[in-house]
Protein backbone atom coordinates (compact mmCIF):
# COMPACT_ATOMS: atom_id res chain seq x y z
CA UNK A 1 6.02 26.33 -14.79
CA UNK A 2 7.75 28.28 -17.35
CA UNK A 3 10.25 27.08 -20.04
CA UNK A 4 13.83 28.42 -19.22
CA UNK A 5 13.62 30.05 -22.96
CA UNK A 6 10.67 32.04 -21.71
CA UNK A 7 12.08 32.90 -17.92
CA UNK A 8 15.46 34.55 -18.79
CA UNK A 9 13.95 37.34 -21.00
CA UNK A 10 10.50 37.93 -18.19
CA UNK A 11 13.44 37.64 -15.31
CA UNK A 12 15.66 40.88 -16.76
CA UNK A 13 12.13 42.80 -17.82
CA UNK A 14 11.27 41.86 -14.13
CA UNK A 15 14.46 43.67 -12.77
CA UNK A 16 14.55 46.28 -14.72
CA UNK A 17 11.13 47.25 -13.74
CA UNK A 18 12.13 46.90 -9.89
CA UNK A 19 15.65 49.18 -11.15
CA UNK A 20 13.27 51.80 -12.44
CA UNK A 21 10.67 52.16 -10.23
CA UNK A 22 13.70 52.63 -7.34
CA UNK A 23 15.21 55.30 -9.40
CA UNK A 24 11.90 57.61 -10.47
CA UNK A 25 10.90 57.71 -7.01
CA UNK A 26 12.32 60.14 -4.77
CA UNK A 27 15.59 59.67 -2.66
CA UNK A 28 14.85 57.58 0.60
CA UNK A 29 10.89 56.89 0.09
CA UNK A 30 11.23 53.12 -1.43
CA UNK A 31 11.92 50.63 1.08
CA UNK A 32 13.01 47.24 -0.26
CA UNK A 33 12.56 44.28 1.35
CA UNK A 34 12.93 40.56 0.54
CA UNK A 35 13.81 36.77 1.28
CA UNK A 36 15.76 33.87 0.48
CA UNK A 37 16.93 30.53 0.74
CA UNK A 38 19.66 28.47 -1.31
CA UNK A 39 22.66 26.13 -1.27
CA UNK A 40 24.59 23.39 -2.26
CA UNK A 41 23.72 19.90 -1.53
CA UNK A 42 24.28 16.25 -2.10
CA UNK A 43 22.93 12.71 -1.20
CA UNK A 44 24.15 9.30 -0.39
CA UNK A 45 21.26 7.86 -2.30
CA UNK A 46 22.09 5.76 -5.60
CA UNK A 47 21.80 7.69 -8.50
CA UNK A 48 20.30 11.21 -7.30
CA UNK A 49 21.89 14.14 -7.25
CA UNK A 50 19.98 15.39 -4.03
CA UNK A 51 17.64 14.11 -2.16
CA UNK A 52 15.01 15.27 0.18
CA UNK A 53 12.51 13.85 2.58
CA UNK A 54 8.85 14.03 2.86
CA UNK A 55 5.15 13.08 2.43
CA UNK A 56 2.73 14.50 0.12
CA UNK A 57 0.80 16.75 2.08
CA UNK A 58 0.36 19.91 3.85
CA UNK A 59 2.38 19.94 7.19
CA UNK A 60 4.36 16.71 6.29
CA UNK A 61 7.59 18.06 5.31
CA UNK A 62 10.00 19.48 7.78
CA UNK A 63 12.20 22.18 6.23
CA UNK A 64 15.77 22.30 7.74
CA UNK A 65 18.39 20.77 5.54
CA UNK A 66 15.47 19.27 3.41
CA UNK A 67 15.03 21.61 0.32
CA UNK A 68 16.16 20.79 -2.78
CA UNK A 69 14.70 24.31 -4.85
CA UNK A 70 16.07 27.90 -4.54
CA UNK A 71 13.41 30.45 -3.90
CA UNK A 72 14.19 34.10 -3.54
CA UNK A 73 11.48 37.12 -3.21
CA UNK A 74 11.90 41.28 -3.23
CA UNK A 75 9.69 44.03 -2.69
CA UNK A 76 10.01 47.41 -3.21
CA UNK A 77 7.40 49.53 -1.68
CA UNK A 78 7.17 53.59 -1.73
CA UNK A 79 4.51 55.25 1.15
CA UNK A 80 3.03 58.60 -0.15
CA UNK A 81 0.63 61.15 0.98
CA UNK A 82 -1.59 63.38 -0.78
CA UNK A 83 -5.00 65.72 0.28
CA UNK A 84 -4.80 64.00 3.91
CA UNK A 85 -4.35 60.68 2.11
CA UNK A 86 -1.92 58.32 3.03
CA UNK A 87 -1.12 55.49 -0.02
CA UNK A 88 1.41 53.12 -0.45
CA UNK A 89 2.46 51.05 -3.75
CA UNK A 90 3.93 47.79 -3.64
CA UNK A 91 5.51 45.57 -5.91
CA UNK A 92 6.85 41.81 -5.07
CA UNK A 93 8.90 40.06 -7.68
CA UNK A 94 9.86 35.82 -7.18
CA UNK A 95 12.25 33.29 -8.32
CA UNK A 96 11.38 29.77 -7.50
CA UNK A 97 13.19 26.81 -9.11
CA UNK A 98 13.19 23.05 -7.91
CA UNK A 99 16.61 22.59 -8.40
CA UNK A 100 19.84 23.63 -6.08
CA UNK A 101 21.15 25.80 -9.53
CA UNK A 102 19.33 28.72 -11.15
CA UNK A 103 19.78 29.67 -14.66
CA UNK A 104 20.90 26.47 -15.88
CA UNK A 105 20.32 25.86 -20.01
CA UNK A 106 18.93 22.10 -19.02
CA UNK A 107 17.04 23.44 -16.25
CA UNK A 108 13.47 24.18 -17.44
CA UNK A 109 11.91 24.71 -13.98
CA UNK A 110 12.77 28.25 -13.37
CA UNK A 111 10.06 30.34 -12.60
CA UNK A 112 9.86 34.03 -12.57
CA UNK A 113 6.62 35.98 -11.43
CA UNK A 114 5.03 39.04 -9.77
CA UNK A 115 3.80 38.00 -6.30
CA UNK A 116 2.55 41.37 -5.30
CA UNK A 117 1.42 44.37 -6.99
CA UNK A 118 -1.29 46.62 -5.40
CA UNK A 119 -1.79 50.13 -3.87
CA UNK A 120 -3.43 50.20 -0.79
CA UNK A 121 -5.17 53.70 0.50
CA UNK A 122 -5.80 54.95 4.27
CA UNK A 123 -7.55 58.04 5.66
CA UNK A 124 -10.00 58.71 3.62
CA UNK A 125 -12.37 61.12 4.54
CA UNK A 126 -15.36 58.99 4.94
CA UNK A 127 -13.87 56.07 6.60
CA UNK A 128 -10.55 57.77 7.77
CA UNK A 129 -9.50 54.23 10.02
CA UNK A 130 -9.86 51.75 7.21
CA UNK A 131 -7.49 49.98 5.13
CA UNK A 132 -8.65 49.98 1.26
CA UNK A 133 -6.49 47.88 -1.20
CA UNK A 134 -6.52 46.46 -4.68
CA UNK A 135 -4.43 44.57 -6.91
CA UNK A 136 -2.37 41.13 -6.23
CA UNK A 137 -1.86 40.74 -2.77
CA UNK A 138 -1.45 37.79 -0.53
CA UNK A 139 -2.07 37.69 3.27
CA UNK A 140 -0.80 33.97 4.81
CA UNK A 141 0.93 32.86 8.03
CA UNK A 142 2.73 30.02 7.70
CA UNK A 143 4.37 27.43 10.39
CA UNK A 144 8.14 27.85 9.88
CA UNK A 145 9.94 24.33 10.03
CA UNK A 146 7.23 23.00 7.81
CA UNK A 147 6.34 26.09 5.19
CA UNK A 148 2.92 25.37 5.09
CA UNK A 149 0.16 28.21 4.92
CA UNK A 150 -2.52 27.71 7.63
CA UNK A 151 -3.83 30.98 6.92
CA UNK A 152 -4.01 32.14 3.28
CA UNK A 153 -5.84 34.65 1.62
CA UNK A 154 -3.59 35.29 -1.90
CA UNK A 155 -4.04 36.34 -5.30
CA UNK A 156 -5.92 39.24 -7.71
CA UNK A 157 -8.19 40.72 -5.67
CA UNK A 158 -9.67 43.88 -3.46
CA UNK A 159 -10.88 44.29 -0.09
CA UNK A 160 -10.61 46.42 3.25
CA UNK A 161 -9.98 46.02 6.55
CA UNK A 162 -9.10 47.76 10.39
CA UNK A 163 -12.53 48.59 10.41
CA UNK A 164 -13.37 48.76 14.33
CA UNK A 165 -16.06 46.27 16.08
CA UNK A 166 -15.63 47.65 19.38
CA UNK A 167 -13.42 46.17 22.28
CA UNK A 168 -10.40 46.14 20.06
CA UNK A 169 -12.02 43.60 17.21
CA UNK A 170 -11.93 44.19 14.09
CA UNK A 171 -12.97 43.39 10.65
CA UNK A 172 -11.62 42.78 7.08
CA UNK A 173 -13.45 41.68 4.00
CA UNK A 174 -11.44 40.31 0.49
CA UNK A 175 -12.81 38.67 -2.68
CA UNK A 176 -10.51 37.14 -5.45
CA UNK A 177 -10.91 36.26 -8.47
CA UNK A 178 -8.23 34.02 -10.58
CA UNK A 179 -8.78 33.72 -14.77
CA UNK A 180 -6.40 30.92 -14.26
CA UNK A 181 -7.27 26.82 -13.23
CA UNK A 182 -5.03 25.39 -10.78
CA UNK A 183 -3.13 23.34 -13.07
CA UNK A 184 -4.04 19.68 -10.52
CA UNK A 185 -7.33 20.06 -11.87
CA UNK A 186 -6.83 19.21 -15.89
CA UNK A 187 -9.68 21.54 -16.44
CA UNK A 188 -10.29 22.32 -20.03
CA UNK A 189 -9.79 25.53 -22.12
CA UNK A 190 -12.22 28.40 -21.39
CA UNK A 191 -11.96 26.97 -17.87
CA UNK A 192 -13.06 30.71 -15.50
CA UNK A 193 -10.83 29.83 -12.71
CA UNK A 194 -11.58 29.96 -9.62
CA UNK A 195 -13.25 32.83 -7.14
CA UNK A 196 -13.32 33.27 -3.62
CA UNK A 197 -15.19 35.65 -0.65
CA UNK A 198 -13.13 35.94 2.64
CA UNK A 199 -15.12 37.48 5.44
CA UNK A 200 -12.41 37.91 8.55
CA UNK A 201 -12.97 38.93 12.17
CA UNK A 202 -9.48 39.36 14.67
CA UNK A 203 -7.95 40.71 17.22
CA UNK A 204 -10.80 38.95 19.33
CA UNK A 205 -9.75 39.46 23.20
CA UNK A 206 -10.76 36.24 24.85
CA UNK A 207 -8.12 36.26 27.68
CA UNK A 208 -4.69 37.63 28.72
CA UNK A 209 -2.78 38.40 25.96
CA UNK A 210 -4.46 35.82 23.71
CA UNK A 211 -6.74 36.51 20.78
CA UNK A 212 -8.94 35.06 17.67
CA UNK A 213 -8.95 35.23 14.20
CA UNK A 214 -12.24 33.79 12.40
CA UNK A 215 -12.48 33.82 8.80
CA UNK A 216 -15.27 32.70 6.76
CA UNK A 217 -14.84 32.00 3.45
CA UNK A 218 -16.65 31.26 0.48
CA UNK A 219 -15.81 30.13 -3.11
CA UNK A 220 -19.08 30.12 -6.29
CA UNK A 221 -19.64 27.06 -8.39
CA UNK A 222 -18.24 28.98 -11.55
CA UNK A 223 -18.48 26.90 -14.84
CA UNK A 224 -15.14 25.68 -15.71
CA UNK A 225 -15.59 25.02 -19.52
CA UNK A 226 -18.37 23.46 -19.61
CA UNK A 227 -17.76 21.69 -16.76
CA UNK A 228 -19.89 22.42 -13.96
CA UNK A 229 -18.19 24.06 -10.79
CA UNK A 230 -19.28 23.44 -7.48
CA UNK A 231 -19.22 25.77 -4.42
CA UNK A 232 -16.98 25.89 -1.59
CA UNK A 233 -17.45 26.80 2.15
CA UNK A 234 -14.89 26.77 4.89
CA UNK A 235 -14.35 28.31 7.84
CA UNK A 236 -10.33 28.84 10.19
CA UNK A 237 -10.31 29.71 13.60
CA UNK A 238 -7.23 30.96 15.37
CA UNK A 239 -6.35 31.30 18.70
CA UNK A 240 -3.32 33.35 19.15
CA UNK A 241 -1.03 33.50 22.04
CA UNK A 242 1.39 36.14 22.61
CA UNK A 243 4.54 36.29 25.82
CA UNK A 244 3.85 31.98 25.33
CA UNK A 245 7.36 30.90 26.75
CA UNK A 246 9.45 34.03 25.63
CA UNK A 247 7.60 33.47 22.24
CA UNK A 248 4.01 32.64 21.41
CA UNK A 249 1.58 29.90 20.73
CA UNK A 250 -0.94 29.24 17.33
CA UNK A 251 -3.97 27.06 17.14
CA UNK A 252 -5.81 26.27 14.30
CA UNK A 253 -9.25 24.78 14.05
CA UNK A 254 -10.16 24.30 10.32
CA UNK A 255 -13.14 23.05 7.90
CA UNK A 256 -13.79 23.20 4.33
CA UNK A 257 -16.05 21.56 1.96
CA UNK A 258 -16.44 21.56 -1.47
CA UNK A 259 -14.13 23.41 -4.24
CA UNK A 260 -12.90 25.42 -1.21
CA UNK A 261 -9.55 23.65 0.05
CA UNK A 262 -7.30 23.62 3.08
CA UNK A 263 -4.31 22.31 0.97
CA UNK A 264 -1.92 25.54 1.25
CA UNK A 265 1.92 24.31 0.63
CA UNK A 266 4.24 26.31 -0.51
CA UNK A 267 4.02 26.11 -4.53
CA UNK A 268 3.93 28.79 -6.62
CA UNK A 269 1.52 26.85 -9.45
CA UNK A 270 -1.57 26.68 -6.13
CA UNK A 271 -3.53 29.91 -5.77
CA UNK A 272 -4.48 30.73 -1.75
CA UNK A 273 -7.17 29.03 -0.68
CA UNK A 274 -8.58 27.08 -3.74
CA UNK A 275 -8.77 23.83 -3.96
CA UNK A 276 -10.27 21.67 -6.73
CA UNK A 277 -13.02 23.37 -8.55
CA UNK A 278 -14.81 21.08 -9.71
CA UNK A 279 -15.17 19.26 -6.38
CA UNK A 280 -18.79 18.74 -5.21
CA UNK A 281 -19.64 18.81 -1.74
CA UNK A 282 -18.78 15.46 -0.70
CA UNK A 283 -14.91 16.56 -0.61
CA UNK A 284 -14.56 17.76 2.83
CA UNK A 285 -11.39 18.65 5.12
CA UNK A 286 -10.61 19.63 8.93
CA UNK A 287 -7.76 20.12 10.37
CA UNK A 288 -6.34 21.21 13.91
CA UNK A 289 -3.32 22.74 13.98
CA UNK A 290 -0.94 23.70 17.88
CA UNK A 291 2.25 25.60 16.89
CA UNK A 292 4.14 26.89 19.76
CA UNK A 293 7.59 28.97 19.65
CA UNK A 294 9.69 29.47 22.36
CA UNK A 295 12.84 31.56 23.67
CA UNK A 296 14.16 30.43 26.99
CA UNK A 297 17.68 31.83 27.56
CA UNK A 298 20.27 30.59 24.81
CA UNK A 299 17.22 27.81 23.56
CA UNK A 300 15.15 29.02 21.36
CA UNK A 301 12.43 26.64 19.20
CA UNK A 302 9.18 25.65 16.75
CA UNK A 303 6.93 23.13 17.03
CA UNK A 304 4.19 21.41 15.33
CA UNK A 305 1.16 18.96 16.11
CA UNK A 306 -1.21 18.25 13.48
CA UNK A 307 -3.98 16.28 12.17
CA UNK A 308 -5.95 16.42 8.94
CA UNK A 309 -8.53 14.74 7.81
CA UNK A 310 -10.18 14.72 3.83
CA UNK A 311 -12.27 12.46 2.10
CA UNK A 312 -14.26 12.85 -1.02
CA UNK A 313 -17.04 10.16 -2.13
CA UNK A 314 -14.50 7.67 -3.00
CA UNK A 315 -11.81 7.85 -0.29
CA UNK A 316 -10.26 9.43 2.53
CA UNK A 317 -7.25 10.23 3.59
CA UNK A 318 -5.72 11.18 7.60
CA UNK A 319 -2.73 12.60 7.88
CA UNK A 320 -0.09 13.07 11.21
CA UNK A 321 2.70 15.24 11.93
CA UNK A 322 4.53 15.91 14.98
CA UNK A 323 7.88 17.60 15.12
CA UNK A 324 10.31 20.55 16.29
CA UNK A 325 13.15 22.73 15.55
CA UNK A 326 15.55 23.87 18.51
CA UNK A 327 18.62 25.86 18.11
CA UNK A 328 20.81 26.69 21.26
CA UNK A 329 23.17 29.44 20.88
CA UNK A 330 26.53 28.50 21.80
CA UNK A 331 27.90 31.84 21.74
CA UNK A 332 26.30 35.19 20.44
CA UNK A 333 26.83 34.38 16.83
CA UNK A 334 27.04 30.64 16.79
CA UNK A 335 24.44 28.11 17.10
CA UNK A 336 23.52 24.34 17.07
CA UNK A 337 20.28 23.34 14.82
CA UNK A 338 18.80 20.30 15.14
CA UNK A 339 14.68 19.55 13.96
CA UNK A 340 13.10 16.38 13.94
CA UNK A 341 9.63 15.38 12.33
CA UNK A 342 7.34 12.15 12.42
CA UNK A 343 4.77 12.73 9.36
CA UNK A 344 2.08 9.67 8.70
CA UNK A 345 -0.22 9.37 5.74
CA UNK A 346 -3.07 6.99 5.80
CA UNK A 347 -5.17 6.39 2.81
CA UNK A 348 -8.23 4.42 3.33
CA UNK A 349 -7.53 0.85 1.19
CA UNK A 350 -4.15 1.33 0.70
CA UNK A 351 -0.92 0.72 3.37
CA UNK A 352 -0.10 3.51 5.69
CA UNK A 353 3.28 5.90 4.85
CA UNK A 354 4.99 6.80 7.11
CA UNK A 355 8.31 9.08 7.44
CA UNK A 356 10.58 10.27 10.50
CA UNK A 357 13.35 13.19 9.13
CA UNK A 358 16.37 14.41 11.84
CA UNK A 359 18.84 17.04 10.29
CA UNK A 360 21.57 18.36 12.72
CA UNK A 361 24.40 21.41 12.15
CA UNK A 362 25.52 24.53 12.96
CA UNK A 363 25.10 27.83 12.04
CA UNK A 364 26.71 31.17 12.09
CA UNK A 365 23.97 34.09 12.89
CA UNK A 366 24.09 37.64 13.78
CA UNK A 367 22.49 36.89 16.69
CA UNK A 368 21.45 34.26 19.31
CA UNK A 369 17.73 34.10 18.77
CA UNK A 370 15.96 31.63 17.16
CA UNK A 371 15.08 33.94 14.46
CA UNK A 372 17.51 35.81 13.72
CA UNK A 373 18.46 36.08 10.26
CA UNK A 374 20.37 35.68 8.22
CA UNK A 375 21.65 32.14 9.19
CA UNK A 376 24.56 30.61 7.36
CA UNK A 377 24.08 26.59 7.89
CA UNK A 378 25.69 23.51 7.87
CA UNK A 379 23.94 20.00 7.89
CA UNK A 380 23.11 16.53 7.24
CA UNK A 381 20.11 15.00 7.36
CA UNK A 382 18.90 11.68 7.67
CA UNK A 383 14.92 10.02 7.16
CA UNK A 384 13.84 6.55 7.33
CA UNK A 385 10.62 5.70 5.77
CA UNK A 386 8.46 2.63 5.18
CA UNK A 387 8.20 0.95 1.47
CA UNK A 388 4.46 2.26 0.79
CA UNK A 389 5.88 6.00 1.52
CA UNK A 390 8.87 4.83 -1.18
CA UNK A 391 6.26 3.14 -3.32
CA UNK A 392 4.15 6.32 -3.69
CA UNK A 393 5.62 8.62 -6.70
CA UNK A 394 3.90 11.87 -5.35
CA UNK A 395 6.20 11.85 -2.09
CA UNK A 396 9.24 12.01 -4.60
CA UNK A 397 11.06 9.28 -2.47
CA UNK A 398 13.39 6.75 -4.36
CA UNK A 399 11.74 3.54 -4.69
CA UNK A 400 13.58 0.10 -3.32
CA UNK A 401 15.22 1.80 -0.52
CA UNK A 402 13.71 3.35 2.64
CA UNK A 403 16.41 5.17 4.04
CA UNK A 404 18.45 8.16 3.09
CA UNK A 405 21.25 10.98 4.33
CA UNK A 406 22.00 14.52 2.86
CA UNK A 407 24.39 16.82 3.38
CA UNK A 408 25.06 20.36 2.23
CA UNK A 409 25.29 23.98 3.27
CA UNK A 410 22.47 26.57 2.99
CA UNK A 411 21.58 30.39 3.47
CA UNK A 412 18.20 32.13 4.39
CA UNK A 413 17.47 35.40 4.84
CA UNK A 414 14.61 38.01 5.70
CA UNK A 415 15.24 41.36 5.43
C-alpha cells in the first residue's frame, strides 16, 4: 500500500492525465467508463468503528452490506483507424482504500494506481481476424456476491486472441511478466517477480447454448534473489451456460500446483494468477466452482457452491461456501435485497471456522433487474461465527465475541 503522503500527489497526476488525454482527443471518440462502490457504515460491536464478516479465503466472503473499503475505477478508451487498421487505447485508473473515508490525513491505506494501460490492434493485413494487444491489461470474471476472480489473467503483459479453430472455437495466447513480488511472500531484494504463460481455448460448443473455456497456464521457476523459484502448472475449465433461468449458469473445474495459485480475491497488492513463488510442487489446489443467476419475473438472483481444497507438505486446508443473493422488485424502481452465505474453513490440526452472514434492505434502482445499476442501498447485516473463526487474526473478526450486526447505506455503480 501506499503512504497517504505519497497517494494525494500520484492521485491529482493520475487525473490530470485522464483530463488531458479526454481533451487532445477528438470530440466524441473517448468513451469513459467506470465503477464504484462506497458508503457509510457502523457496528454494534464493542469498540470498532465498522465491522464486517468473513473467512480468509477465496469465495468465503459474501459482499452485500459487508464491505468496509471504498473502491472506485475509470477508463477512458479512444477507438481509431488508420491504413485498414482498427486500434484502440485504453487507460484504467483505481482508488482502493480499506476504510469507509477517502482522503483522510490518519488514513494511510489509500491506494492510487493504473489498472489498465495498453493498445490493442485488429485487422492487420496478415492476420486480419485477430486481436493483438500489449501493455497492462487484465481479463477476470468474477462471481458477484462474493468478488472473487475464478478466471484471471491480469497484469504487464502481451498476447492475441479471436484466432478461429473451426466450429466457432477459438484461441487466445498471453504471457506476463511482473518485476514486482507479491508482497505475502517476504521475498528479498532483487527478488524477479513472478511470470506467467496462459494458453486459452473458448467458445467450445458442447451443447445448446452452453460452451467451454480451457485455459492452460504456466508460471517458470524464476530466481527470486537468490532464492530458488519453483514452477507452476494449472489448468480452469469452464462450462458456460447461457438463457439458464432468464440468466445463465458458470462451472468451474480448477487445478494448480506449484508457484501457480488459484487464490484470486479481490486485492489490489495480488497480481492475477500468481501465487507464492517460491512454492515447490508439493503446494497444490482444486477447486469446483457452480454459479447460477437467474431472472424469473420481478425475482431476480446469484448463487454460489464451492469447494477448495490446498495443501502444501506441511498442511492442508478445505474450504466451503454456499450462499445467494435475491432481490425482488417491488415496483419498477424499488427493490428488496436480501443474501445469505455459510463459509467453512478447515485446517488440518487445528479447529474448524466456521461463519453464516444474512444482510437484508432495500434499494432504489433504475430498474427492476437484478443488475441493474446503479443501486442506492439500505441494510443491516448480521453473522454468527464460532470462536476458532474469532480466534484466527487473518479473518479480521473481533476476538471474545462470535456474533455481530452492521448497519449502513451504500452505492455501486457500473457504467
Amino acid at each position: 500500500m501506499t503512504s497517504h503522503s505519497n497517494a494525494r500527489p500520484r492521485a491529482l497526476r493520475l487525473v490530470a492525465f485522464s483530463l488531458l488525454v479526454a481533451c487532445v482527443a477528438p470530440a466524441g471518440a473517448v468513451d469513459w467508463s467506470g465503477y464504484f462502490r462506497g458508503g457509510p457504515g457502523a457496528t454494534t460491536v464493542h469498540g470498532e468503528s465498522r465491522q464486517c464478516y468473513g473467512l480468509n479465503g477465496p469465495g468465503l466472503n459474501y459482499r452485500l452490506g459487508n464491505e468496509c473499503d471504498f473502491y472506485g475505477e475509470f477508463q477512458l478508451a479512444q477507438a481509431m483507424k488508420y491504413g485498414g487498421v482498427d486500434f484502440n487505447a485504453v487507460l484504467m485508473t483505481t482508488f482502493y482504500s480499506t476504510a469507509t473515508e477517502t482522503g483522510q490525513s490518519a488514513n494511510l491505506n489509500d491506494n492510487h494506481s493504473i489498472e489498465q494501460a495498453y493498445v490493442e490492434m485488429k485487422g492487420v493485413d496478415f492476420a486480419p481476424q485477430v486481436l493483438f494487444w500489449m501493455g497492462k491489461r487484465r481479463d477476470r470474471l468474477d462471481v458477484h456476491i462474493v468478488n472473487t476472480f475464478f478466471t484471471n489473467m491480469s497484469g504487464v503483459g502481451a498476447g492475441f486472441s479471436n484466432v478461429s479453430l473451426g466450429g466457432g472455437a477459438k484461441f487466445a495466447f498471453a504471457g506476463y511478466k511482473s518485476d514486482s513480488v507479491n508482497v505475502h511472500d517476504g521475498l528479498p531484494n532483487g527478488s524477479n517477480g513472478g511470470g506467467r504463460l496462459h494458453a486459452d481455448f473458448y467458445d467450445i460448443a458442447v451443447n445448446p447454448g452452453g460452451a467451454l473455456r480451457v485455459i492452460a497456464s504456466y508460471s517458470p521457476g524464476d530466481s527470486q534473489g537468490g532464492v530458488k523459484g519453483t514452477s507452476g502448472e494449472g489448468i480452469s475449465v469452464e462450462h458456460v451456460q447461457k438463457d439458464f433461468f432468464g440468466g445463465g449458469n458458470h462451472l468451474w473445474v480448477q487445478y494448480s500446483q506449484g508457484s501457480l495459485g488459484l487464490d484470486q480475491r479481490f486485492d489490489p497488492s495480488i497480481p492475477g494468477g500468481t501465487g507464492t513463488l517460491t512454492a515447490d510442487s508439493a503446494a497444490r489446489s482444486y477447486r469446483i466452482v457452480e454459479s447460477p443467476s437467474w431472472q424469473i419475473g420481478a425475482l431476480g438472483g446469484q448463487a454460489i457452491a464451492l469447494y477448495q481444497h490446498d495443501e502444501t507438505q506441511s498442511t492442508a486446508v478445505r474450504s466451503i461456501s454456499v450462499g445467494g443473493r435475491g432481490a425482488y422488485a417491488i415496483t419498477s424502481n424499488l427493490k428488496f435485497l436480501a443474501e445469505i452465505g455459510y463459509s467453512q474453513r478447515r485446517p488440518d490440526g487445528a479447529a474448524s471456522e466456521h461463519l453464516t452472514k444474512l444482510t437484508i434492505g432495500p434499494a432504489l434502482a433504475t430498474g427492476p433487474d437484478f443488475w441493474k445499476r446503479p443501486e442506492l442501498r439500505l441494510y443491516v447485516t448480521h453473522a454468527t461465527y464460532n470462536r476458532a473463526a474469532a480466534a484466527d487474526i487473518a479473518n479480521g473478526l473481533q476476538a471474545g465475541t462470535t456474533s455481530g450486526t452492521s448497519y449502513g447505506a451504500q452505492v455501486e455503480i457500473w457504467f
